[in-house]
PDB file of N, CA and C in Angstrom:
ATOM      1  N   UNK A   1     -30.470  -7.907 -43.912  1.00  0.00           N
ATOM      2  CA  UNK A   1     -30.850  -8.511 -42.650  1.00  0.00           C
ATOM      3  C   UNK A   1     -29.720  -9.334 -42.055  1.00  0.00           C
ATOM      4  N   UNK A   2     -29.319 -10.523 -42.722  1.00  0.00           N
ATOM      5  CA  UNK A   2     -28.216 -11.092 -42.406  1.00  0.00           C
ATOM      6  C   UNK A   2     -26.784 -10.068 -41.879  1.00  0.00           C
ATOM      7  N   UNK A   3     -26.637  -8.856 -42.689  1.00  0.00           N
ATOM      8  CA  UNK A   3     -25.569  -7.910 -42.072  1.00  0.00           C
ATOM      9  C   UNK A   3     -25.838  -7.473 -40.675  1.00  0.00           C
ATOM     10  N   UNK A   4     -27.300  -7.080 -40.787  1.00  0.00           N
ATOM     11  CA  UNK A   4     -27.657  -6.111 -38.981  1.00  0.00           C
ATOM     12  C   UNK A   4     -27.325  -7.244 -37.817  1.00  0.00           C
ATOM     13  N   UNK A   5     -27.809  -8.660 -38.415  1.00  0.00           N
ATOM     14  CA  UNK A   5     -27.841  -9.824 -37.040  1.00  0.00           C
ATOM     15  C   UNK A   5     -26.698  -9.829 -37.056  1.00  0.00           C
ATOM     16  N   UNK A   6     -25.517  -9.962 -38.006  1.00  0.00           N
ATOM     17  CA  UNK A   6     -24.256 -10.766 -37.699  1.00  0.00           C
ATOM     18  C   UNK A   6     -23.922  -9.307 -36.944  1.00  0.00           C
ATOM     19  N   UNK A   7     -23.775  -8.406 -37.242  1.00  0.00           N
ATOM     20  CA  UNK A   7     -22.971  -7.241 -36.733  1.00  0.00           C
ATOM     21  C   UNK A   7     -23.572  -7.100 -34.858  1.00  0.00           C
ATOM     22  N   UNK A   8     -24.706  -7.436 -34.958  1.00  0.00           N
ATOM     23  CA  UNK A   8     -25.011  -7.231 -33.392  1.00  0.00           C
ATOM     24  C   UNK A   8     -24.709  -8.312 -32.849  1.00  0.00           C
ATOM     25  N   UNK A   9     -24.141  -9.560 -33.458  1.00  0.00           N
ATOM     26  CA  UNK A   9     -23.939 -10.723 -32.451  1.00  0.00           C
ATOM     27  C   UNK A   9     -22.567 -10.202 -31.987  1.00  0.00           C
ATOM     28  N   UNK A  10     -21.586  -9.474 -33.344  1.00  0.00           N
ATOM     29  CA  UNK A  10     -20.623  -9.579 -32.748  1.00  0.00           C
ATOM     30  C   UNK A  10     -20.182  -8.383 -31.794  1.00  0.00           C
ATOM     31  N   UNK A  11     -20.938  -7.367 -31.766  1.00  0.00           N
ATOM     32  CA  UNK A  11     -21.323  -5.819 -31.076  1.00  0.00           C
ATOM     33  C   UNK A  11     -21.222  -6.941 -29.771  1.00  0.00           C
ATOM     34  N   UNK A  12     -22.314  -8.064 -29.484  1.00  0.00           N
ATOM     35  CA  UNK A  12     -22.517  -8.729 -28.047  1.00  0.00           C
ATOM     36  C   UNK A  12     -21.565  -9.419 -27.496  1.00  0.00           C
ATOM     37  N   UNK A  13     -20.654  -9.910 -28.725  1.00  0.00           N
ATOM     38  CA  UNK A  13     -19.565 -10.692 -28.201  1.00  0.00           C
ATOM     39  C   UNK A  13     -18.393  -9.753 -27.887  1.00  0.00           C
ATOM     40  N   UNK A  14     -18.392  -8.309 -28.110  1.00  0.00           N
ATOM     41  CA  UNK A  14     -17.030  -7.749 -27.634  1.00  0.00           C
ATOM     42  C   UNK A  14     -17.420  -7.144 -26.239  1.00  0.00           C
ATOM     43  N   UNK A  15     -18.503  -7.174 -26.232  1.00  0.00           N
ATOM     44  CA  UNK A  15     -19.483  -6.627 -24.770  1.00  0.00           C
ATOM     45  C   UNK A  15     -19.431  -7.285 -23.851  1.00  0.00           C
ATOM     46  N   UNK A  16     -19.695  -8.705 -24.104  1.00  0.00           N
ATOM     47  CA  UNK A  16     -19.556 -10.004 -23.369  1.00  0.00           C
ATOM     48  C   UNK A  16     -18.446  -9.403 -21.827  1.00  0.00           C
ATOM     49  N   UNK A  17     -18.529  -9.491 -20.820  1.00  0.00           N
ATOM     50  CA  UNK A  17     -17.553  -9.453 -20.032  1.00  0.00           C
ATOM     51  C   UNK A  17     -16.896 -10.552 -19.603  1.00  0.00           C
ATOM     52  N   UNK A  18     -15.670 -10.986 -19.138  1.00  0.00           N
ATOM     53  CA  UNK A  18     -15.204 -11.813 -19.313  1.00  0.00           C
ATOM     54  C   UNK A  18     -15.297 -13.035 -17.735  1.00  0.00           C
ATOM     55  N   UNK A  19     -15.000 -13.907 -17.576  1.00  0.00           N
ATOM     56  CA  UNK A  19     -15.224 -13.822 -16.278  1.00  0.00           C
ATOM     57  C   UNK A  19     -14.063 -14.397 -15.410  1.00  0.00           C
ATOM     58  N   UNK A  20     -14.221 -13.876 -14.278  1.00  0.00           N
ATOM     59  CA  UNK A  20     -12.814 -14.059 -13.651  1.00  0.00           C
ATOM     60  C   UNK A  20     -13.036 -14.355 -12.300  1.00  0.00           C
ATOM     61  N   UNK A  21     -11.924 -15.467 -12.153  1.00  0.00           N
ATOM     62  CA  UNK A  21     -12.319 -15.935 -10.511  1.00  0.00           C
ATOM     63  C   UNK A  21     -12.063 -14.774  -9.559  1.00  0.00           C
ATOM     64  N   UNK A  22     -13.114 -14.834  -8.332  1.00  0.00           N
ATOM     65  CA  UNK A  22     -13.508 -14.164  -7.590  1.00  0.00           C
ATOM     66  C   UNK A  22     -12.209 -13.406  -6.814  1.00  0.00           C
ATOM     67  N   UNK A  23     -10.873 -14.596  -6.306  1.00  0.00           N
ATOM     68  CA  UNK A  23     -10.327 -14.464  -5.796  1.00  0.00           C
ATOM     69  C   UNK A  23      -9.176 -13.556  -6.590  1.00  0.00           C
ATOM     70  N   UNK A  24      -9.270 -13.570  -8.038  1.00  0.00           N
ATOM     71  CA  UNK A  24      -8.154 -12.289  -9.043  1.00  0.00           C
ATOM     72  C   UNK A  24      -8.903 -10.778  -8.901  1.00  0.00           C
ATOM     73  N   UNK A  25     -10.362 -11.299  -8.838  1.00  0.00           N
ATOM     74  CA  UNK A  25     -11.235  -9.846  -9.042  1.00  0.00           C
ATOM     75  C   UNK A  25     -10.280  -9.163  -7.517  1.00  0.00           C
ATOM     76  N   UNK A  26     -10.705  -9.820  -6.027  1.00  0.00           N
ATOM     77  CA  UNK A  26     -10.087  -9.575  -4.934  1.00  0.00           C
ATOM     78  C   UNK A  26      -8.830  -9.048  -5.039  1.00  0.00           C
ATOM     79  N   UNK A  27      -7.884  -9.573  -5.657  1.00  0.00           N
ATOM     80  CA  UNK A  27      -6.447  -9.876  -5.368  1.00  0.00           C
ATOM     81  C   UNK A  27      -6.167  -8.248  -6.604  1.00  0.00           C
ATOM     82  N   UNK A  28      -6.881  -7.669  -7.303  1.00  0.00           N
ATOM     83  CA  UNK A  28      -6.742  -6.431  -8.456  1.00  0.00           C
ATOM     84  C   UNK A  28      -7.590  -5.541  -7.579  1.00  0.00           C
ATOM     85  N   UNK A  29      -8.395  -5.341  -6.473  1.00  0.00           N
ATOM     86  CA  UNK A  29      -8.764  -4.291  -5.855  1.00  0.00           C
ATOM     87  C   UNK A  29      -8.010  -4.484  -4.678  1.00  0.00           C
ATOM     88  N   UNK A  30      -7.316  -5.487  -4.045  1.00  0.00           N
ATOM     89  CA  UNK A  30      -6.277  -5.234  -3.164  1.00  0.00           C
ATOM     90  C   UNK A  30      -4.937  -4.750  -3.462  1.00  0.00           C
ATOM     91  N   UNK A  31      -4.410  -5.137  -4.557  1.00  0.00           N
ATOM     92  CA  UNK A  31      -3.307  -4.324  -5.660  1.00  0.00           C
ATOM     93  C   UNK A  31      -3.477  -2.913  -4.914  1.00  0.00           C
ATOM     94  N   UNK A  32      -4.292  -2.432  -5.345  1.00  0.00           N
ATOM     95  CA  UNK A  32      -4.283  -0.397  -5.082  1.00  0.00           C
ATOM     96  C   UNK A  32      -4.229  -0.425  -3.656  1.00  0.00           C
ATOM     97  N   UNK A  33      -5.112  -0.774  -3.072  1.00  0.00           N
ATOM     98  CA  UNK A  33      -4.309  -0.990  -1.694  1.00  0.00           C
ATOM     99  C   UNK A  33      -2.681  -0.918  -1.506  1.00  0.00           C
ATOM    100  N   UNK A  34      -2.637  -2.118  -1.887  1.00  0.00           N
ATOM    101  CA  UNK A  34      -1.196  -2.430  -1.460  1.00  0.00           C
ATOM    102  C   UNK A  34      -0.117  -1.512  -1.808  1.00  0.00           C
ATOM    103  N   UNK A  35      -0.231  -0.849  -3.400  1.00  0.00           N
ATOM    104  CA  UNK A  35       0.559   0.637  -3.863  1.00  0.00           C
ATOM    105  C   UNK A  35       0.292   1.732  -2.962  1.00  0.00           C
ATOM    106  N   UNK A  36      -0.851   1.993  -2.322  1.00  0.00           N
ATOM    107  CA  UNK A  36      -1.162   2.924  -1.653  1.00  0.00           C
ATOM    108  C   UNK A  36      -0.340   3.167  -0.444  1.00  0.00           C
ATOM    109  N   UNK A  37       0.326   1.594  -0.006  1.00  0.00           N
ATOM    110  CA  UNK A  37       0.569   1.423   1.535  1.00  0.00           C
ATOM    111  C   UNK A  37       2.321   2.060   1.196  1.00  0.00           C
ATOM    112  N   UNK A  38       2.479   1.256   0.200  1.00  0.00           N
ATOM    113  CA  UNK A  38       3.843   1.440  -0.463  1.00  0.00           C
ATOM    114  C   UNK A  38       4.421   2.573  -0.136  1.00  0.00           C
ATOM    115  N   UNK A  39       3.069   3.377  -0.946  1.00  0.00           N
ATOM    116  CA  UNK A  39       4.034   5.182  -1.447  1.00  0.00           C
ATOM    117  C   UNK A  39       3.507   5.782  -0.061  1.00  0.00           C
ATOM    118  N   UNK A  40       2.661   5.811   0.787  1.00  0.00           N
ATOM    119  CA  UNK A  40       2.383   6.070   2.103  1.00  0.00           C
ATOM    120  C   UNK A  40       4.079   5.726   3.188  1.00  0.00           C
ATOM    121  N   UNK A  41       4.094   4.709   2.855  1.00  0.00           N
ATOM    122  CA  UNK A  41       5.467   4.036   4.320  1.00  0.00           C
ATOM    123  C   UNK A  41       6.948   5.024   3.039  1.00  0.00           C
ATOM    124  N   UNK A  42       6.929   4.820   1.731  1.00  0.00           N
ATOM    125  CA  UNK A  42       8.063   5.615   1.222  1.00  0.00           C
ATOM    126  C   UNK A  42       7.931   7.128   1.629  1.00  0.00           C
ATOM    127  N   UNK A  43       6.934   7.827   1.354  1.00  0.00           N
ATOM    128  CA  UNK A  43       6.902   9.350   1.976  1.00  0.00           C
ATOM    129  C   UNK A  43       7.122   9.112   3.361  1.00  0.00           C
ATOM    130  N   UNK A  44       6.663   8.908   4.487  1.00  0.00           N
ATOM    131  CA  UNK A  44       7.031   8.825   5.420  1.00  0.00           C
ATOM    132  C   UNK A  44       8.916   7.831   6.166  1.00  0.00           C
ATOM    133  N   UNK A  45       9.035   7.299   5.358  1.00  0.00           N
ATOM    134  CA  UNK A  45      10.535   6.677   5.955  1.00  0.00           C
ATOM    135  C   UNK A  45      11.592   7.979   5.128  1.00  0.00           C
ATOM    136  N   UNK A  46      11.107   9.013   4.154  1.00  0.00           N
ATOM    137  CA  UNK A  46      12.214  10.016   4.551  1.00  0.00           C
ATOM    138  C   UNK A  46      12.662  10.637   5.796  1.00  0.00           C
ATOM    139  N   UNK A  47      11.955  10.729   6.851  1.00  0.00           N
ATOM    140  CA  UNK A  47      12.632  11.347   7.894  1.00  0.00           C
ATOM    141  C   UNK A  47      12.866   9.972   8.743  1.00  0.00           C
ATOM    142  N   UNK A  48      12.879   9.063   8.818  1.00  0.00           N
ATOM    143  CA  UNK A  48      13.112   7.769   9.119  1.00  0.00           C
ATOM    144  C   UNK A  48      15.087   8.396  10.255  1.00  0.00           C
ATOM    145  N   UNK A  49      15.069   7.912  11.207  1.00  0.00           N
ATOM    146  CA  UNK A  49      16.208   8.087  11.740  1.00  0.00           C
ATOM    147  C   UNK A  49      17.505   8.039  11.593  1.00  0.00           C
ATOM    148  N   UNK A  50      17.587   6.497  10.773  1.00  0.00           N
ATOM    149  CA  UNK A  50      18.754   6.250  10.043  1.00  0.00           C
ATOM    150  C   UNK A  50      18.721   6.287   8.254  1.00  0.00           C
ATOM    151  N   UNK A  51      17.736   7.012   8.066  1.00  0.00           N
ATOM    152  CA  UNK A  51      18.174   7.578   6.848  1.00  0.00           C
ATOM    153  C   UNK A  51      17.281   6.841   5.976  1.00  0.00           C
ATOM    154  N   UNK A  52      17.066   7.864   4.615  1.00  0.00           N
ATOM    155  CA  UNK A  52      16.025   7.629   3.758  1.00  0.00           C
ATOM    156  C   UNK A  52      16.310   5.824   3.023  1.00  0.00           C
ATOM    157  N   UNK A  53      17.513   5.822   3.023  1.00  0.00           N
ATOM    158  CA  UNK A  53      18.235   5.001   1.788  1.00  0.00           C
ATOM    159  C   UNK A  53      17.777   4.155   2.684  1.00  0.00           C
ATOM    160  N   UNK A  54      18.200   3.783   3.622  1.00  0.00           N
ATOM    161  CA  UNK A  54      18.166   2.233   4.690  1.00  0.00           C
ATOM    162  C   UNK A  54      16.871   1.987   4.585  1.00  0.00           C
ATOM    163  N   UNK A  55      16.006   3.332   5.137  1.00  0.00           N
ATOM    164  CA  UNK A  55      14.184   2.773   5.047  1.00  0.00           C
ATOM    165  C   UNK A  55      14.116   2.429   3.998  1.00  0.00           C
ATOM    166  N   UNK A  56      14.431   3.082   2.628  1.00  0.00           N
ATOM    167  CA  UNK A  56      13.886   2.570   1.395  1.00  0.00           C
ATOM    168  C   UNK A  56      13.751   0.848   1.017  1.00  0.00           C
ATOM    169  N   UNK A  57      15.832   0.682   1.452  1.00  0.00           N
ATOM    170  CA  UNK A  57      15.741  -0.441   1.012  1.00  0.00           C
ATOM    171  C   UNK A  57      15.014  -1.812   2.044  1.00  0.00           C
ATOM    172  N   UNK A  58      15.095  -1.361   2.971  1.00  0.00           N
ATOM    173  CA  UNK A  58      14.598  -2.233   3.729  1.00  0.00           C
ATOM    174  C   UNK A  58      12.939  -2.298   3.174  1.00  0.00           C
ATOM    175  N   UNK A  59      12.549  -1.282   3.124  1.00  0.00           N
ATOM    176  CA  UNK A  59      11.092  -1.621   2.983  1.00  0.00           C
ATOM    177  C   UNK A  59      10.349  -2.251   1.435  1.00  0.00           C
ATOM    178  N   UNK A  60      11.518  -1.755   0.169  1.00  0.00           N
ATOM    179  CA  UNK A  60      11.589  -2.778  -0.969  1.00  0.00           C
ATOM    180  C   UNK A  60      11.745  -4.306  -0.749  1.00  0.00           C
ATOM    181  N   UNK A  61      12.399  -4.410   0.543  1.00  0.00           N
ATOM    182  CA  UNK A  61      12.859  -6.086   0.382  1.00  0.00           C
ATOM    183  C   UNK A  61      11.390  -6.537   1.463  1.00  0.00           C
ATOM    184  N   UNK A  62      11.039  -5.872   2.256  1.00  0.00           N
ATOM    185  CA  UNK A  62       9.498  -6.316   2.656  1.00  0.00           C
ATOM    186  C   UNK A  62       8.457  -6.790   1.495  1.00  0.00           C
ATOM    187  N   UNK A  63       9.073  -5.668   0.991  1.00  0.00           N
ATOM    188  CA  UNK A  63       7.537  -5.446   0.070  1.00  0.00           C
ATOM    189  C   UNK A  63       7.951  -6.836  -1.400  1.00  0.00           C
ATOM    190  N   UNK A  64       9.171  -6.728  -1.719  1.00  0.00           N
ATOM    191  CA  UNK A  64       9.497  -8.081  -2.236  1.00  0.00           C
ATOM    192  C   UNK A  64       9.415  -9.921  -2.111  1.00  0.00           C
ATOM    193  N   UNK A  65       9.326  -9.615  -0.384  1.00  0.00           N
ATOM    194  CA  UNK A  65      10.032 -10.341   0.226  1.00  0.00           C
ATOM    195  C   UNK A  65       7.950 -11.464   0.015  1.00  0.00           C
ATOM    196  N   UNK A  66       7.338 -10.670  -0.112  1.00  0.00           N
ATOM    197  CA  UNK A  66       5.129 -11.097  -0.463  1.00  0.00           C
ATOM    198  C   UNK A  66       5.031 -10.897  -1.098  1.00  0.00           C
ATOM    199  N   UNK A  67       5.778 -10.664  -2.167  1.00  0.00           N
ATOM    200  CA  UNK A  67       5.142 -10.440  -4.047  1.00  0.00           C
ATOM    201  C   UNK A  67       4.454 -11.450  -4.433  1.00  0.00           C
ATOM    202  N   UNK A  68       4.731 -12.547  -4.061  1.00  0.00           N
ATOM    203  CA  UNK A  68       3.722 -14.234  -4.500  1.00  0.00           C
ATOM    204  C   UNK A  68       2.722 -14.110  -3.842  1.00  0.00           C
ATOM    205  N   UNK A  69       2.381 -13.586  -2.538  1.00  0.00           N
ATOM    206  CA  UNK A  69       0.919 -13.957  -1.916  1.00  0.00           C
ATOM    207  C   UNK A  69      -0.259 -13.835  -2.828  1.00  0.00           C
ATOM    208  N   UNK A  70      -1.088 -14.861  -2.474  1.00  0.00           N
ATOM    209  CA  UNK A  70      -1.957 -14.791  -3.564  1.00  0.00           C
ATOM    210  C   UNK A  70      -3.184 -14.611  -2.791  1.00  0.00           C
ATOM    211  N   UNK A  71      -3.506 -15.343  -1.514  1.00  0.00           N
ATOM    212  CA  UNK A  71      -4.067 -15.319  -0.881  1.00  0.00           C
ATOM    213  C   UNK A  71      -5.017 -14.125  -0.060  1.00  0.00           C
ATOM    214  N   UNK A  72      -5.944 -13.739  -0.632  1.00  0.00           N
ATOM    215  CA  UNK A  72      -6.339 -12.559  -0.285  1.00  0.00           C
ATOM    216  C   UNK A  72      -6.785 -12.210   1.137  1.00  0.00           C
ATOM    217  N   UNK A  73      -6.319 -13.316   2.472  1.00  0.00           N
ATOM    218  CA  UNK A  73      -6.587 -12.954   3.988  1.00  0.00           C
ATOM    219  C   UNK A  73      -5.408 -12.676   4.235  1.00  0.00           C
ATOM    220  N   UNK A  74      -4.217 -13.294   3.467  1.00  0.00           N
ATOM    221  CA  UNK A  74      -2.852 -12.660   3.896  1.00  0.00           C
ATOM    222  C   UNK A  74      -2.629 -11.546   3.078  1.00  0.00           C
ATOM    223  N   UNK A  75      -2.865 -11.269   2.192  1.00  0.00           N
ATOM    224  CA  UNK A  75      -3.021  -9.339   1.806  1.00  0.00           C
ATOM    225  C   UNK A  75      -3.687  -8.743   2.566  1.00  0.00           C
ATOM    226  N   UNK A  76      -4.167  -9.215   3.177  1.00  0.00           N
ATOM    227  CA  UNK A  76      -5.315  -8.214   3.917  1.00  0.00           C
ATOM    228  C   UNK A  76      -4.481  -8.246   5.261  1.00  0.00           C
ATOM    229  N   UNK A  77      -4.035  -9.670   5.648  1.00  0.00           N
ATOM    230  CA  UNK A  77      -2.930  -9.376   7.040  1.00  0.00           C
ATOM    231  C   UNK A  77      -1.864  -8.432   7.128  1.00  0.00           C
ATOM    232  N   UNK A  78      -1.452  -8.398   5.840  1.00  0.00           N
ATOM    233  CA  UNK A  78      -0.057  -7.711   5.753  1.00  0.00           C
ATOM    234  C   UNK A  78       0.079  -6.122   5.210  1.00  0.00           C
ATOM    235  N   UNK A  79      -1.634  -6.130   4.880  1.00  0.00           N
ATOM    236  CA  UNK A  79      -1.732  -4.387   4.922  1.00  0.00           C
ATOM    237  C   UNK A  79      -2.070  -4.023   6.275  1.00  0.00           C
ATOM    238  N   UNK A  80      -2.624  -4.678   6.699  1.00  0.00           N
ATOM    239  CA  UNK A  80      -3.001  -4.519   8.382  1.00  0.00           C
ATOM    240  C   UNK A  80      -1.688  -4.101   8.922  1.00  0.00           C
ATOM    241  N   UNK A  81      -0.637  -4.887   9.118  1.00  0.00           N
ATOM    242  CA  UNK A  81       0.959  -4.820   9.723  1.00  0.00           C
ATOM    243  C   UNK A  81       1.392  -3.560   9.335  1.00  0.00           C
ATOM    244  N   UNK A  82       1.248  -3.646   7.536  1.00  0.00           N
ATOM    245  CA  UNK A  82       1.984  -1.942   7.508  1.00  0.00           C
ATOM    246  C   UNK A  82       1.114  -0.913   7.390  1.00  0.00           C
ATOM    247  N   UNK A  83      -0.232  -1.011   8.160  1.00  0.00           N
ATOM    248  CA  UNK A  83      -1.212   0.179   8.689  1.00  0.00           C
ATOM    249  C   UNK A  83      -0.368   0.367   9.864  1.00  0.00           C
ATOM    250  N   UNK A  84      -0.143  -0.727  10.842  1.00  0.00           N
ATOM    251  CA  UNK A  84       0.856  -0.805  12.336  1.00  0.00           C
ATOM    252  C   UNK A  84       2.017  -0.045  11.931  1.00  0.00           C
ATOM    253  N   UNK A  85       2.221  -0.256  11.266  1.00  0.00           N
ATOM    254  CA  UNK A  85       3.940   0.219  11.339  1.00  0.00           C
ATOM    255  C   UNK A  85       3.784   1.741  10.668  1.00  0.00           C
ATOM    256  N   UNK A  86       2.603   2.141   9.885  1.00  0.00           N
ATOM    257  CA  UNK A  86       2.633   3.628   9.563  1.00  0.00           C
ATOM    258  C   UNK A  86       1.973   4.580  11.244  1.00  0.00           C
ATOM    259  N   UNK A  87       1.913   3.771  11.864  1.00  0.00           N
ATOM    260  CA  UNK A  87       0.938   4.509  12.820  1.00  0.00           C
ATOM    261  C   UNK A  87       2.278   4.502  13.751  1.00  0.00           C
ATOM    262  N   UNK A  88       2.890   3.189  13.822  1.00  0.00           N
ATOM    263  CA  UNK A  88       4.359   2.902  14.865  1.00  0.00           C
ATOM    264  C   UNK A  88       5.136   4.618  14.368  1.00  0.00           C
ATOM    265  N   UNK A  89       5.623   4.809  13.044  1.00  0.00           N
ATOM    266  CA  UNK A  89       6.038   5.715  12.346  1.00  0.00           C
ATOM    267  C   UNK A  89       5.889   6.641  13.158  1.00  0.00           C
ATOM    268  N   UNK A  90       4.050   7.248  12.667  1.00  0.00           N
ATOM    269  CA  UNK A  90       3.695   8.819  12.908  1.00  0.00           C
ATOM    270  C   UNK A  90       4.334   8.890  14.742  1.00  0.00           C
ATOM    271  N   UNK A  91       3.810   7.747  15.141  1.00  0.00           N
ATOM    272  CA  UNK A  91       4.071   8.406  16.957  1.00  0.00           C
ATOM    273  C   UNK A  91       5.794   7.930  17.498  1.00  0.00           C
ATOM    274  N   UNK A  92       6.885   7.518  16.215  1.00  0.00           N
ATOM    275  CA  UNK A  92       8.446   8.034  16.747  1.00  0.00           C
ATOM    276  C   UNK A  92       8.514   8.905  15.883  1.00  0.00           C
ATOM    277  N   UNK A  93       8.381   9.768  15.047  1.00  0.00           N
ATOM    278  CA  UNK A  93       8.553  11.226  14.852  1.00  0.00           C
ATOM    279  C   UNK A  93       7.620  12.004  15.660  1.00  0.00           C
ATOM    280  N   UNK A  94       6.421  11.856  16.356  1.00  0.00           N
ATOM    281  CA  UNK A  94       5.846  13.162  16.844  1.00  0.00           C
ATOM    282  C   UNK A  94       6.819  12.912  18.105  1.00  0.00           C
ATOM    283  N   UNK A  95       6.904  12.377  18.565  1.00  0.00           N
ATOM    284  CA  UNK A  95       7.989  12.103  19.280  1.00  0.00           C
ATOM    285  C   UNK A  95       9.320  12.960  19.708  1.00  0.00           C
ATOM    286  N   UNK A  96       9.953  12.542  18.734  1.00  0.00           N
ATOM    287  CA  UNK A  96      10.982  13.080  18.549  1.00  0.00           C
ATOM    288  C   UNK A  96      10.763  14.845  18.127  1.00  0.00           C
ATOM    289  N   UNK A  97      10.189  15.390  17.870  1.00  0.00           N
ATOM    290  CA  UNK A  97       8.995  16.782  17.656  1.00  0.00           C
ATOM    291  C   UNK A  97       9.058  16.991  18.627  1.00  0.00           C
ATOM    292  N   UNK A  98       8.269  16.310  19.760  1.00  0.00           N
ATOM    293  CA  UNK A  98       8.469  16.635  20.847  1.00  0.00           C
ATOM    294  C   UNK A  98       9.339  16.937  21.940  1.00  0.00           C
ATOM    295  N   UNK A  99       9.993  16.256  21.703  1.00  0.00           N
ATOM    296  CA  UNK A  99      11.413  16.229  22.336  1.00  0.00           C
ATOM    297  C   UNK A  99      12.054  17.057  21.809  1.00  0.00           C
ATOM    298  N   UNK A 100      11.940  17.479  20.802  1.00  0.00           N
ATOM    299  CA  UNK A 100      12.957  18.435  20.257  1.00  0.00           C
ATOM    300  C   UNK A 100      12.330  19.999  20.767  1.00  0.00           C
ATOM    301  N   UNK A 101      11.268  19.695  20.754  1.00  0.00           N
ATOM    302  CA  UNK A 101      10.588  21.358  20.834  1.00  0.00           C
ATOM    303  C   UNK A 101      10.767  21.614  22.793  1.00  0.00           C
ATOM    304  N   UNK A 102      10.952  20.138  23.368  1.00  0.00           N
ATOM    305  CA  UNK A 102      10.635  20.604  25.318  1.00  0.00           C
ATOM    306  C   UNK A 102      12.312  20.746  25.150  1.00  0.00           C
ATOM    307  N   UNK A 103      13.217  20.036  24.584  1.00  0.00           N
ATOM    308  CA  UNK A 103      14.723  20.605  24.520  1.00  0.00           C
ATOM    309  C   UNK A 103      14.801  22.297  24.208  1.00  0.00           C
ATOM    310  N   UNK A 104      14.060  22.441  23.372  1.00  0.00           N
ATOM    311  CA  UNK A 104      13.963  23.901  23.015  1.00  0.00           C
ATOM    312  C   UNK A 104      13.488  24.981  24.242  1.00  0.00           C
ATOM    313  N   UNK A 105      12.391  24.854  24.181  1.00  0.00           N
ATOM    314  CA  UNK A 105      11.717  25.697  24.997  1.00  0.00           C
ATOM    315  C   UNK A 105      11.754  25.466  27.194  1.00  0.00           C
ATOM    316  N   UNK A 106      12.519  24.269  27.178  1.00  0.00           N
ATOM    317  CA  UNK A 106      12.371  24.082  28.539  1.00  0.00           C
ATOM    318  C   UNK A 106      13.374  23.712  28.960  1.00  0.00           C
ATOM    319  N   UNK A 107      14.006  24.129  30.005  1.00  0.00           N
ATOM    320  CA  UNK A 107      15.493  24.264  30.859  1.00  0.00           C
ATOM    321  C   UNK A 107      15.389  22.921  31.211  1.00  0.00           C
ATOM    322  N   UNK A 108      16.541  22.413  32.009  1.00  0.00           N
ATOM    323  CA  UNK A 108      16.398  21.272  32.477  1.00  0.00           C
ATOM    324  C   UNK A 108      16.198  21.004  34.401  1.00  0.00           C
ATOM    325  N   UNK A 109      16.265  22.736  34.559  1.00  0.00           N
ATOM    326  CA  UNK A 109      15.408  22.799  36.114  1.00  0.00           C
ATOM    327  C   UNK A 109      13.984  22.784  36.037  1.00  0.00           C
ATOM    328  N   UNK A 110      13.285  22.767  35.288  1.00  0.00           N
ATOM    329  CA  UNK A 110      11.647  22.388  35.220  1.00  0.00           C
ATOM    330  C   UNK A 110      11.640  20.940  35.380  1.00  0.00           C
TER     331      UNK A 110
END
């Protein structure tokens, strides 16, 4: 008897979940976010104008530049910004798509 109780107290104590302020729980489901935004703005700054390397590094030293924020309304501000700036992105390459394809297909007497 004494074996079954001790073994299920301690079965309860590895079960136990631990508890964690609200604002780390926040700040570990904004994490994936924030990787998400990362490898999103890195695939896209390869065709970047002045070149993969410049976007890269520039956008490492962004992304360096808030590694301390802890604050989970300014994670949330600053994925907002580089939602802006992936959207700024998509419409100067369709852009430039464009321009490249009316250079193509259209004289300059139209």
């Amino acid at each position: 008897d004494d074996y079954g109780s001790g073994l299920v107290k301690k079965i309860k104590n590895q079960t136990r979940k631990k508890r964690v302020h609200p604002n780390v729980r926040m700040a570990n489901s904004l994490r994936g976010e924030v990787l998400n935004l990362y490898k999103n703005l890195l695939f896209l700054g390869r065709e970047y104008p002045l070149g993969a390397d410049y976007f890269r590094s520039r956008l490492k030293a962004a992304f360096l530049k808030n590694k301390d924020v802890k604050d989970p309304e300014k994670i949330k501000q600053l994925i907002a910004r580089g939602e802006f700036v992936i959207k700024e992105l998509e419409a100067l390459y369709f852009l430039r798509k464009y321009r490249a394809m009316k250079q193509r297909y259209y004289s300059d007497d139209n």
